[in-house]
N, C-alpha and C. Protein backbone atom coordinates (compact mmCIF):
# COMPACT_ATOMS: atom_id res chain seq x y z
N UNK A 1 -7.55 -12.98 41.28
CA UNK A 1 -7.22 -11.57 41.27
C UNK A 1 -7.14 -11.09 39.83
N UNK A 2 -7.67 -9.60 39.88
CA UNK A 2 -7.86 -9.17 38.21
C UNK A 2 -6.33 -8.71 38.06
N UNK A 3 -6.65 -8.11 36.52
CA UNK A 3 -5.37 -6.87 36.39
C UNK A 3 -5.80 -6.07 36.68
N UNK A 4 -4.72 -4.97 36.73
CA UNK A 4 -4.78 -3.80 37.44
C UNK A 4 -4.81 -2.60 35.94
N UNK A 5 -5.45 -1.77 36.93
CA UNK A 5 -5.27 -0.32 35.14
C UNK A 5 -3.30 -0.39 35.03
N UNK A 6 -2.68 -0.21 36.25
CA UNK A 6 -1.22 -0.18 35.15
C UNK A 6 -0.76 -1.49 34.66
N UNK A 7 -1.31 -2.81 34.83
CA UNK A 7 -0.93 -3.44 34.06
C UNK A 7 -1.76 -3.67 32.48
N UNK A 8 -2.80 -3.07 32.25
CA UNK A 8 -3.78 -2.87 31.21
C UNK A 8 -2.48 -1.67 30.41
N UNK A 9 -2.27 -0.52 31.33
CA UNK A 9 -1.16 0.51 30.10
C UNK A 9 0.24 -0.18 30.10
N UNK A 10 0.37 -0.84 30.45
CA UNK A 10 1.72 -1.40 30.40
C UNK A 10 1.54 -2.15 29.37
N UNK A 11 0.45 -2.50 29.05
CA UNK A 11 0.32 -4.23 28.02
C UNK A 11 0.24 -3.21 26.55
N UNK A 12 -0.48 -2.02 27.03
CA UNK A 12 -0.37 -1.03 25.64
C UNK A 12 0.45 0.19 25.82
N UNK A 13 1.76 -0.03 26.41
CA UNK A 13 3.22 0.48 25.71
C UNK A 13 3.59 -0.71 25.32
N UNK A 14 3.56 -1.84 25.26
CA UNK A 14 4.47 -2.99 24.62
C UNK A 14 3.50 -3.24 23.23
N UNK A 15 2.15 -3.05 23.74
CA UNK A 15 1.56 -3.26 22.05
C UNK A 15 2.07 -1.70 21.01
N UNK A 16 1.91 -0.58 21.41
CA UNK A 16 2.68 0.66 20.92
C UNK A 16 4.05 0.36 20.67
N UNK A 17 4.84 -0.44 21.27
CA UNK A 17 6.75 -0.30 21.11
C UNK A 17 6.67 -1.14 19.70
N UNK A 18 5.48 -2.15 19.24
CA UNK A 18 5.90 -2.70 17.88
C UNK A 18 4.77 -1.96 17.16
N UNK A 19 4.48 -0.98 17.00
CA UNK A 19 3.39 -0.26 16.16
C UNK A 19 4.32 0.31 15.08
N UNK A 20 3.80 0.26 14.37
CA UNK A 20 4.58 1.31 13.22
C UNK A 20 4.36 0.93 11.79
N UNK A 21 4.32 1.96 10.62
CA UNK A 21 3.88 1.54 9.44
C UNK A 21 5.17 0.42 9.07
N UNK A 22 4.65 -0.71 8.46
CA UNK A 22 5.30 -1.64 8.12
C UNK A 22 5.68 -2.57 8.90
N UNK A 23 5.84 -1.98 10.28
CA UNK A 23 6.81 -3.10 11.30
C UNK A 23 5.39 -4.53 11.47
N UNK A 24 4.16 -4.53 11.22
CA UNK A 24 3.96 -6.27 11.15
C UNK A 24 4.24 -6.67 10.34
N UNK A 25 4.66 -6.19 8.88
CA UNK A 25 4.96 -7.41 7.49
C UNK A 25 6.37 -7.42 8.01
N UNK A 26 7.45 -6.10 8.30
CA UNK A 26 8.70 -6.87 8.47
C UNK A 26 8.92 -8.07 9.35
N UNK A 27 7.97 -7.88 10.67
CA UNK A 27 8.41 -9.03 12.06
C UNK A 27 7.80 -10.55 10.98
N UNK A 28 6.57 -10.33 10.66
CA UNK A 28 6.10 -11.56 9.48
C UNK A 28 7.48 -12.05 8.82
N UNK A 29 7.75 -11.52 8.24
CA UNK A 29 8.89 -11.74 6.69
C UNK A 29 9.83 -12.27 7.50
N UNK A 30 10.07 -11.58 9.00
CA UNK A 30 12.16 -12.28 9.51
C UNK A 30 11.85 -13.37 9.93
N UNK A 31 10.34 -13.74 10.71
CA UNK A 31 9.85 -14.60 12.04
C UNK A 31 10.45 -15.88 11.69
N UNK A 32 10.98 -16.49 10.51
CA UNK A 32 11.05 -17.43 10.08
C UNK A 32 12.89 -17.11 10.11
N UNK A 33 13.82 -16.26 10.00
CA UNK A 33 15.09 -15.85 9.80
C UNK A 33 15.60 -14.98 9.52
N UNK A 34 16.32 -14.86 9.55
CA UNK A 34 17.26 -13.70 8.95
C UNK A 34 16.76 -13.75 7.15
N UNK A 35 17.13 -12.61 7.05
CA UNK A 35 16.72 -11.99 5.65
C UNK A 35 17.69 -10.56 5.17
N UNK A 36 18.02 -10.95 4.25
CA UNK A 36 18.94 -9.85 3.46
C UNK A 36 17.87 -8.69 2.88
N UNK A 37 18.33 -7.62 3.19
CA UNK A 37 17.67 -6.49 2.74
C UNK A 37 16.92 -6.12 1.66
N UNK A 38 17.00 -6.44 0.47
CA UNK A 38 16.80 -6.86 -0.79
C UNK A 38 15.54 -8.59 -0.79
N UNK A 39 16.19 -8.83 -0.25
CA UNK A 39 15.09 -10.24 -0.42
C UNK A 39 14.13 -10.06 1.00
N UNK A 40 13.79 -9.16 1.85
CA UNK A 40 13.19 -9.09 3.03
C UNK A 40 12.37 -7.38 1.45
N UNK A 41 12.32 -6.72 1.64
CA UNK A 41 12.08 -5.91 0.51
C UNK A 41 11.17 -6.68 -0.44
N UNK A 42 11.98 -7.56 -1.10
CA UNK A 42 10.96 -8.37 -1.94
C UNK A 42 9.63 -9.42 -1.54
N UNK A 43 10.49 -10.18 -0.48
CA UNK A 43 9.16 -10.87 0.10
C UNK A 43 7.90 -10.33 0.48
N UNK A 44 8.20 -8.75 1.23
CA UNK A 44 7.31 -7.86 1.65
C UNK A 44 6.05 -7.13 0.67
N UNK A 45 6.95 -6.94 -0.69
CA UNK A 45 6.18 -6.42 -1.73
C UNK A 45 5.40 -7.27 -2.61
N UNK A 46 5.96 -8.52 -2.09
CA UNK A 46 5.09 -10.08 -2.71
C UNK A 46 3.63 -10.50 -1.96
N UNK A 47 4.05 -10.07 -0.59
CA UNK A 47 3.34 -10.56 0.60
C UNK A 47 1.73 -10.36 0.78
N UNK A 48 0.67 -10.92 0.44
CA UNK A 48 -0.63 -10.82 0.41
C UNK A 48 -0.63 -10.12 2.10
N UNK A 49 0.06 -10.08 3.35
CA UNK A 49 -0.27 -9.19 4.58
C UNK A 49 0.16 -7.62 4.55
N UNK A 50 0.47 -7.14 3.47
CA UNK A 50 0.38 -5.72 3.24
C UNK A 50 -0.76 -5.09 3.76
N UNK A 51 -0.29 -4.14 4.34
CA UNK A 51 -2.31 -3.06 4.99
C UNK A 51 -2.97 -4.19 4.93
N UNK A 52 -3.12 -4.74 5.64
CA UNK A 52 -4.36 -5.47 6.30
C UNK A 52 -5.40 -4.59 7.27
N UNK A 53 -4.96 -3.91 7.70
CA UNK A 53 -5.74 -2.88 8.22
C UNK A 53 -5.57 -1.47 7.41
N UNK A 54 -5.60 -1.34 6.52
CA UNK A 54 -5.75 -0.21 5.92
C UNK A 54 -6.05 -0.24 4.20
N UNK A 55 -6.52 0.28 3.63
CA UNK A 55 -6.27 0.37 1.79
C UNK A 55 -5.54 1.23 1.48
N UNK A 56 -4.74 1.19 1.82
CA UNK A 56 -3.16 1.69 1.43
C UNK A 56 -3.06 0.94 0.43
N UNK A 57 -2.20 1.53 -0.86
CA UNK A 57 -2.00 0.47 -1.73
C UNK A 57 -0.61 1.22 -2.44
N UNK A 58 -0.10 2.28 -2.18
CA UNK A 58 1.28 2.35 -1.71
C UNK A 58 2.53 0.98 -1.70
N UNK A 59 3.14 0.53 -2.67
CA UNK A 59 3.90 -0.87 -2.21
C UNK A 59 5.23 -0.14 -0.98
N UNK A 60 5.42 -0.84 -0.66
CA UNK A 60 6.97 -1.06 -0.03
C UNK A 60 8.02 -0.42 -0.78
N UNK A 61 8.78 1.11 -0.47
CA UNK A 61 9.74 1.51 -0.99
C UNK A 61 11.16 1.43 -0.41
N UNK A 62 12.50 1.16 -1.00
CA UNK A 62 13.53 0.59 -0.19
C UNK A 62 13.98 1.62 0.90
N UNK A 63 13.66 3.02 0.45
CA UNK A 63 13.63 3.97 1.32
C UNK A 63 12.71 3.95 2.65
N UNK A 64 11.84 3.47 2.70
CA UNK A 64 10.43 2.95 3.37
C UNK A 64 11.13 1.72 4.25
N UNK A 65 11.69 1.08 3.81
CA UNK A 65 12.10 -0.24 4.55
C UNK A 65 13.13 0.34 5.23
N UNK A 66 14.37 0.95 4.98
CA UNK A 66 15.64 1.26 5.16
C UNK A 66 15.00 1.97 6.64
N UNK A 67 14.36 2.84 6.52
CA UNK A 67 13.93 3.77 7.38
C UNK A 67 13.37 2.96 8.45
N UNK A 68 12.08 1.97 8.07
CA UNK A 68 11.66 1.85 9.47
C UNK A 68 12.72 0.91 9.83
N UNK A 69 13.50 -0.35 9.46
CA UNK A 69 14.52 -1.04 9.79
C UNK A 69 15.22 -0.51 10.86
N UNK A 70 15.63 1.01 10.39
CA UNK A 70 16.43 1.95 11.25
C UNK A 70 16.02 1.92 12.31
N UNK A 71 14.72 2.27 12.81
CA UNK A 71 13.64 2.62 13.68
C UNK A 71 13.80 1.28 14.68
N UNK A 72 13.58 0.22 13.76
CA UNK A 72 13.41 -0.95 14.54
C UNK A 72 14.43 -1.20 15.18
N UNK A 73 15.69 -0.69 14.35
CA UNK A 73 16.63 -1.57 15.55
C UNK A 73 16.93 -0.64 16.50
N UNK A 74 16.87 0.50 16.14
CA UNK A 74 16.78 1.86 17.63
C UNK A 74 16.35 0.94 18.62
N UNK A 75 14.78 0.83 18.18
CA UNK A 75 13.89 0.37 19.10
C UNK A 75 14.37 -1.25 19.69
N UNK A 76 15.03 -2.10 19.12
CA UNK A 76 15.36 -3.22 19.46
C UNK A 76 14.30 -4.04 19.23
N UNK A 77 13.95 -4.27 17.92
CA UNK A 77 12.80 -5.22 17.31
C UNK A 77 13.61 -5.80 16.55
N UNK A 78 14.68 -5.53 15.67
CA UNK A 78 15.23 -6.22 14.93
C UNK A 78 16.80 -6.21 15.38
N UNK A 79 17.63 -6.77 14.80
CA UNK A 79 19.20 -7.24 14.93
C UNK A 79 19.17 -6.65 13.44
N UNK A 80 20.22 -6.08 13.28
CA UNK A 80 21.21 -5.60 11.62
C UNK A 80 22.64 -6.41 12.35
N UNK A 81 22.87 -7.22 10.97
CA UNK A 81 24.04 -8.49 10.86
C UNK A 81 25.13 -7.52 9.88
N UNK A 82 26.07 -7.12 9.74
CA UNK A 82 26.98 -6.73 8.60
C UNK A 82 28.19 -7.57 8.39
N UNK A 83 28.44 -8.50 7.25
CA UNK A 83 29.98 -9.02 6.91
C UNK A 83 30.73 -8.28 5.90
N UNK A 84 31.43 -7.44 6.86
CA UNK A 84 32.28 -6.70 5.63
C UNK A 84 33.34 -7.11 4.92
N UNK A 85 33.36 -8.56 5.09
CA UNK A 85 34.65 -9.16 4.41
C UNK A 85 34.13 -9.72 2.95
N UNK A 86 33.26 -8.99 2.38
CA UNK A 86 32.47 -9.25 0.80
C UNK A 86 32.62 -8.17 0.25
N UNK A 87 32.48 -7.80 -0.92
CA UNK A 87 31.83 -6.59 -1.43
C UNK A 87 30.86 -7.28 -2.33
N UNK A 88 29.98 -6.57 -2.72
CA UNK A 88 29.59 -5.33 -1.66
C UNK A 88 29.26 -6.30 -0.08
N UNK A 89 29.43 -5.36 0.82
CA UNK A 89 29.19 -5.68 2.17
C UNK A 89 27.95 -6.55 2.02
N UNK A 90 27.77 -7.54 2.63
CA UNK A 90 26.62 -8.22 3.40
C UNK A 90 25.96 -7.91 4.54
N UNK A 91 24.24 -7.31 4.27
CA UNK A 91 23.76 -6.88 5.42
C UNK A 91 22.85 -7.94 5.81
N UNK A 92 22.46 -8.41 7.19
CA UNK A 92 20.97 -8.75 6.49
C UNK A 92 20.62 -8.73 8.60
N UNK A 93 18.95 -9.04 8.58
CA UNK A 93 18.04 -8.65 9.32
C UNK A 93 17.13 -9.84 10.15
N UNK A 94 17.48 -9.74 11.49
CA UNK A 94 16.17 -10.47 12.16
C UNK A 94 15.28 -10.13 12.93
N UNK A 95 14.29 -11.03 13.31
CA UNK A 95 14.19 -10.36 14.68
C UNK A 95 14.99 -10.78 15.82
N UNK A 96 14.66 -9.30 16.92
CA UNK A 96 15.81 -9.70 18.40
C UNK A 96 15.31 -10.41 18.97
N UNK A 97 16.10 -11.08 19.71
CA UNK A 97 16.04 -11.97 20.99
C UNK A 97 14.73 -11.67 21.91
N UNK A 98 14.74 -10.39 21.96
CA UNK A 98 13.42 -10.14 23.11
C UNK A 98 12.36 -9.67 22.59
N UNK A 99 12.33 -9.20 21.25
CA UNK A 99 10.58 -9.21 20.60
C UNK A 99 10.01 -11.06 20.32
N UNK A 100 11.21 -11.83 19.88
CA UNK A 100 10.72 -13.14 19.90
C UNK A 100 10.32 -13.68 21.42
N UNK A 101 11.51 -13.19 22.05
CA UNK A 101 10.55 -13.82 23.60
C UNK A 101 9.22 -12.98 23.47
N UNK A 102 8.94 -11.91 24.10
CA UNK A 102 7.76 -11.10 24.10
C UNK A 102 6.88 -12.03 23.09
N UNK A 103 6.93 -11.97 21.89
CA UNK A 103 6.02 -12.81 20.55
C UNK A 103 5.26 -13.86 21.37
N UNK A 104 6.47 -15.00 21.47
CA UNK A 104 6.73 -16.46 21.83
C UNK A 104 5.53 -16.29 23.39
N UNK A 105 5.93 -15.73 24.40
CA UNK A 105 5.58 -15.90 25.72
C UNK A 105 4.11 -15.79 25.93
N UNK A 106 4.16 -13.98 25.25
CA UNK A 106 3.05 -13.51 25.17
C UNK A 106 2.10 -13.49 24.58
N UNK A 107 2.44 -13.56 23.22
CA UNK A 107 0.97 -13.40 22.80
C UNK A 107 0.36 -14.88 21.95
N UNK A 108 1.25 -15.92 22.18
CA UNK A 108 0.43 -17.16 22.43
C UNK A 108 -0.89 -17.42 23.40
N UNK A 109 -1.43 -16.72 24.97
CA UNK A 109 -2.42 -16.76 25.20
C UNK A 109 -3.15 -16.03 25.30
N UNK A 110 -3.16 -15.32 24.40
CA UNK A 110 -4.43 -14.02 23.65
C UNK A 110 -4.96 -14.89 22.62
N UNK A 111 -4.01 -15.77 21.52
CA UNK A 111 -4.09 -16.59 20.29
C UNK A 111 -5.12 -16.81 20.16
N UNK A 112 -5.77 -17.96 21.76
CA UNK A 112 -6.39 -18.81 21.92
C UNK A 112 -7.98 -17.88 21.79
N UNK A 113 -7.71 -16.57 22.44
CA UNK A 113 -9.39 -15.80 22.26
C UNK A 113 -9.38 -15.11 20.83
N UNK A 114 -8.47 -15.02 19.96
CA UNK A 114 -7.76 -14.21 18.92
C UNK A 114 -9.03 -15.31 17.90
N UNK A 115 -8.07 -16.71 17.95
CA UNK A 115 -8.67 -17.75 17.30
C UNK A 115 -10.35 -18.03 17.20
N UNK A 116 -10.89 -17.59 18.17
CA UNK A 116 -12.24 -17.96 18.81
C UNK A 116 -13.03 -16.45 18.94
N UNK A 117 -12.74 -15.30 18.22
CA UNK A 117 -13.00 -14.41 17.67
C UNK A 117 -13.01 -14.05 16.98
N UNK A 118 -12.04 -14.32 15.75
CA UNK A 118 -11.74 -14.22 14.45
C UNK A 118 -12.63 -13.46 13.47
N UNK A 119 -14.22 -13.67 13.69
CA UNK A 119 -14.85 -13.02 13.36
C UNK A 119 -15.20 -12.27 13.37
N UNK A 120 -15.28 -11.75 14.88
CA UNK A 120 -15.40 -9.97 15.23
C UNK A 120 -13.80 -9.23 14.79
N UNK A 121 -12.71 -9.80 14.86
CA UNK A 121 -11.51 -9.17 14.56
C UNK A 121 -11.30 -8.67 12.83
N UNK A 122 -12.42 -9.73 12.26
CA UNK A 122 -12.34 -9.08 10.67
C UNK A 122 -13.01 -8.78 10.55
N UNK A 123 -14.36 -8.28 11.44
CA UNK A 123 -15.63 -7.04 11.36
C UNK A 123 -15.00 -5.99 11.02
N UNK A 124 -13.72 -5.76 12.74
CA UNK A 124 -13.42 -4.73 12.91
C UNK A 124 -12.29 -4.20 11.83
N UNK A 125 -11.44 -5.20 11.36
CA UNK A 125 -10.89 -4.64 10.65
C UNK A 125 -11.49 -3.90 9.21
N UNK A 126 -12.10 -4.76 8.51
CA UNK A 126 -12.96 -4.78 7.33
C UNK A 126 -13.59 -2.95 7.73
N UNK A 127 -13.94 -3.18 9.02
CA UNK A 127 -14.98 -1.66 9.16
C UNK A 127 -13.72 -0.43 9.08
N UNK A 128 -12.80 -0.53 9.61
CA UNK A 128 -11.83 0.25 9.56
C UNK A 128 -10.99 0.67 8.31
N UNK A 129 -11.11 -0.30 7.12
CA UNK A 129 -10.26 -0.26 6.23
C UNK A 129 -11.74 0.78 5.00
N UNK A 130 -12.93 0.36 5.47
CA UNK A 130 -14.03 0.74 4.62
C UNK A 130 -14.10 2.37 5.22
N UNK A 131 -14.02 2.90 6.54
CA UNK A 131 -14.12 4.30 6.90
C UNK A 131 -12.58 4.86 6.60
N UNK A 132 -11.70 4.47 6.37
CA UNK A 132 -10.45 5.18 6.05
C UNK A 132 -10.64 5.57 4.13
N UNK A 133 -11.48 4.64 3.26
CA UNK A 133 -11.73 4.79 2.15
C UNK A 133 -12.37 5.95 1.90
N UNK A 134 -13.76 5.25 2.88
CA UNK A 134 -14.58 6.70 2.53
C UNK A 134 -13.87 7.90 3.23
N UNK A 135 -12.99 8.27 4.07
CA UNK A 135 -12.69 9.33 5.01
C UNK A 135 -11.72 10.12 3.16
N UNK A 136 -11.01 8.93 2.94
CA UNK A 136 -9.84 9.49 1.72
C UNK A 136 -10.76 9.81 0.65
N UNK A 137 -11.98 8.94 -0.01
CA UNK A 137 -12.46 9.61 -1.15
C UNK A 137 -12.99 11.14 -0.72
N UNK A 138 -13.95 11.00 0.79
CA UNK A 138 -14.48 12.38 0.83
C UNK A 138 -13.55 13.58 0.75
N UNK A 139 -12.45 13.36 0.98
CA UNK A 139 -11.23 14.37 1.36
C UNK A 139 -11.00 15.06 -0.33
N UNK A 140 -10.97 13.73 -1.55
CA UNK A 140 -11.02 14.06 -2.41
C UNK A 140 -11.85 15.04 -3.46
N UNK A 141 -13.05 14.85 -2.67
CA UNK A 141 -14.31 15.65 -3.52
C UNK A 141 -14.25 16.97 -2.99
């Protein structure tokens, strides 16, 4: 038995619920732990997976992080940790419980066609990052 069209839009509101500028380098940067705001910030602006799909070249601003962070944990992609028994307060950031399940469950068997495509997936990206260039220089002239 196939899927069905609502399980095809269902699979893309859960690929949409982690969309967002920045949210793959942050889920990258925590996937491994928790991370303090400042050093999740830095790793990010270190991180060769910046715009991978885009030539953005814009770095990571703490305002930029603070913000989508916000977003994320609205959304329940990330956990915010606070120990206020320091000063300054101790914040720091993971991912939640259920984007790692979701991660973990799911998209381990896509991996396997992910892996064994690889090539058309950096056609497409490569082609996408080259028409957003030309779309921005023409805009310029």
């Amino acid at each position: 038995m196939g899927i069905s069209a609502d399980e095809v839009l269902n699979w893309f509101d859960a690929v949409n619920w982690q969309q967002g500028e920045w949210v793959p380098e942050i889920v990258v940067a925590l996937w491994a732990g928790q991370k303090r705001f400042l050093d999740l910030l830095k790793e990010i602006q270190e991180s060769s997976t910046q715009h991978r799909w885009s030539n953005k070249t814009k770095p990571l601003t703490r305002q930029s992080l603070s913000q989508t962070l916000t977003r994320m944990e609205r959304e329940e992609l990330v956990l915010r940790h606070e120990d206020n028994s320091s000063v300054p307060r101790a914040v720091w950031y993971e991912v939640s419980p259920i984007l790692r399940e979701f991660l973990e469950e799911r998209a381990r068997p896509p991996a396997g066609w992910i892996a064994s495509h690889q090539d058309l997936i950096e056609r497409v990206r490569q082609s996408r990052v080259t028409r957003e260039h030309d779309r921005h220089h023409n805009d310029q002239t």
